[in-house]
Protein backbone atom coordinates (compact mmCIF):
# COMPACT_ATOMS: atom_id res chain seq x y z
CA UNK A 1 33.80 -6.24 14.82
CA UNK A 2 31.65 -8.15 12.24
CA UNK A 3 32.73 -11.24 11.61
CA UNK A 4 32.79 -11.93 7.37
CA UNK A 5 29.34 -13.88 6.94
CA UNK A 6 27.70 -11.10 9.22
CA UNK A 7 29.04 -8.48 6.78
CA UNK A 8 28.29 -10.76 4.04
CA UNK A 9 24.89 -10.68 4.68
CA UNK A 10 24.51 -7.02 5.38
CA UNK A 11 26.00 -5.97 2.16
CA UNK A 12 23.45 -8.60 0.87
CA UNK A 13 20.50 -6.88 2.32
CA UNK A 14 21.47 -3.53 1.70
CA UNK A 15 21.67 -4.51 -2.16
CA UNK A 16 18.52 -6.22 -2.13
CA UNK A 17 17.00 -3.27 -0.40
CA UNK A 18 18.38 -0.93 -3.02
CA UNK A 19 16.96 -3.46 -5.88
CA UNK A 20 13.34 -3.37 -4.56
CA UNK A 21 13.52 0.60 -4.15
CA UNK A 22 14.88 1.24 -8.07
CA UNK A 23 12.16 -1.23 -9.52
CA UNK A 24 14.73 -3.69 -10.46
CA UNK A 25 13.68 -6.13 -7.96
CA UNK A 26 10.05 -7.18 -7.23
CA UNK A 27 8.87 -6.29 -3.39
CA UNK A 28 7.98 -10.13 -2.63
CA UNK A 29 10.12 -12.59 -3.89
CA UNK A 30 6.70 -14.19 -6.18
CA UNK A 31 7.65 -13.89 -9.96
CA UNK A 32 3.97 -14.51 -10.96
CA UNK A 33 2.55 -10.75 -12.30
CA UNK A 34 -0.11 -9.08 -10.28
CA UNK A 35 -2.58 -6.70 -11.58
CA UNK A 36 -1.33 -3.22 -11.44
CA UNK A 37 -4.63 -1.23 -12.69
CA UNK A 38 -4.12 1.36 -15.92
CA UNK A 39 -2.69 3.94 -16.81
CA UNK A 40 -4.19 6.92 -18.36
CA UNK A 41 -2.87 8.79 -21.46
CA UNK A 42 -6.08 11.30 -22.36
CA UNK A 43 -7.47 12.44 -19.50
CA UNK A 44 -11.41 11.89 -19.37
CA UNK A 45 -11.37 9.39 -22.33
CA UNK A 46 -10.78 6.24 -23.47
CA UNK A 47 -7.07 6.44 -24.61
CA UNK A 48 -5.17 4.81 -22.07
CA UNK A 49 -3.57 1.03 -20.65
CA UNK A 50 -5.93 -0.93 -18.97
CA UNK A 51 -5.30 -3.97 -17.12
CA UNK A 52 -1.70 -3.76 -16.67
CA UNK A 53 0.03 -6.85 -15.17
CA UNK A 54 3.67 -6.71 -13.95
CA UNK A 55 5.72 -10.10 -13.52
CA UNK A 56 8.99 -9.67 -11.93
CA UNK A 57 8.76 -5.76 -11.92
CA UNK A 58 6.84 -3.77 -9.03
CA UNK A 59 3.64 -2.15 -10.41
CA UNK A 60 4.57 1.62 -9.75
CA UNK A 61 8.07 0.70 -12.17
CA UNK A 62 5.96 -0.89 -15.38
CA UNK A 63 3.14 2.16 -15.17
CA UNK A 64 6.30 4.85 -15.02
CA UNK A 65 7.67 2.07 -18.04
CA UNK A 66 4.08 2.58 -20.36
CA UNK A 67 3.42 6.03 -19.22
CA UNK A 68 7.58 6.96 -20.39
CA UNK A 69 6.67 4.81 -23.66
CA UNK A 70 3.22 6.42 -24.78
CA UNK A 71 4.69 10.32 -24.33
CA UNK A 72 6.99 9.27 -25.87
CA UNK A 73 4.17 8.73 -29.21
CA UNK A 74 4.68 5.01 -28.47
CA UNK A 75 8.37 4.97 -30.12
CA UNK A 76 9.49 2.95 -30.60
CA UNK A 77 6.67 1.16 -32.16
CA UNK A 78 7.06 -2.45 -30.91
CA UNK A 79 7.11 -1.76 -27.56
CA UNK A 80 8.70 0.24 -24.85
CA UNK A 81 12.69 0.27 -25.21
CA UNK A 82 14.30 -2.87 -23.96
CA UNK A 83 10.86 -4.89 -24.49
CA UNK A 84 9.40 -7.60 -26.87
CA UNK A 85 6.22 -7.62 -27.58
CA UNK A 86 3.52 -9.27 -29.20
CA UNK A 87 -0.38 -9.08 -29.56
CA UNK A 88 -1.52 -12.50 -27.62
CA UNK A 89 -5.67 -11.25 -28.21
CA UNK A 90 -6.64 -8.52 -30.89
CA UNK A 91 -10.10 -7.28 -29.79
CA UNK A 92 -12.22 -4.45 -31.13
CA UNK A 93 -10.99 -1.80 -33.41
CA UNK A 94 -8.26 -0.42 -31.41
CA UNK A 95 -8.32 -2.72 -28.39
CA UNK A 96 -5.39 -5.58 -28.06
CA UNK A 97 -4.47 -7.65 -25.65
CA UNK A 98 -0.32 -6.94 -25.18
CA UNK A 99 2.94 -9.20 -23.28
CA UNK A 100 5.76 -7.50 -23.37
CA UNK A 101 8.91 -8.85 -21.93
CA UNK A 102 12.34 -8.34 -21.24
CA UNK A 103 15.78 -9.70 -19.46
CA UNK A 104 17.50 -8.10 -16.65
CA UNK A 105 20.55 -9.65 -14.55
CA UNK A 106 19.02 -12.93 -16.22
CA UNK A 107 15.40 -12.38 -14.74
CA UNK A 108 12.94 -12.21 -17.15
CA UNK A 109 10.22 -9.18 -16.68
CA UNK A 110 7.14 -8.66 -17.92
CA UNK A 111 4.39 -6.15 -18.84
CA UNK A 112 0.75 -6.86 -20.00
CA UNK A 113 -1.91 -4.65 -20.54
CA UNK A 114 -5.37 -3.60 -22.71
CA UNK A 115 -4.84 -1.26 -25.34
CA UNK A 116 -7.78 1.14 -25.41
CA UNK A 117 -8.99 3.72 -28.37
């Protein structure tokens, strides 16, 4: 029989476990975003997210997050739902530099990424 801090601690890992597999939960326990590459919207052209950069979020969760958002016609238009975002670099026509952000179980996440035209 388990004694209560051993099952403490199991029901502690299983929940982290589950965290990390939903997205919820970064896989490494460093808040700072990592570069998660881009996500294509028109196949063979320009018209995609480049650059993307996921703080507190695993990388395969914010590209499902932008892909959901932009076949979804980008609506709503501020961002994807649950996000804030603002333009922190306008480039060339079409081309912006994006942060969006958002709280969940009081951990802030973040998206970043290129716009591109």
């Amino acid at each position: 029989m388990l004694s209560s801090t051993a099952r403490l601690a199991t029901a502690v890992c299983v929940a982290v476990v589950v965290l990390v597999s939903v997205g919820l939960l970064p896989e490494t326990a460093d808040a700072r975003p990592r570069p998660c590459g881009t996500v294509g919207i028109v196949p063979n052209t320009d018209n995609g997210l480049f650059k993307i950069l996921a703080g507190n979020l695993s990388c395969s969760a914010a590209k499902q997050i932008l892909r959901d958002w932009a076949q979804r016609d980008y609506e709503p238009r501020n961002g994807p739902e649950g996000f804030t975002c603002r333009v922190v670099r306008r480039g060339v026509v079409g081309n912006a530099r994006v942060r969006c952000v958002r709280a969940v179980a009081g951990q802030g996440q973040s998206i970043s990424f290129t716009t591109g035209f």
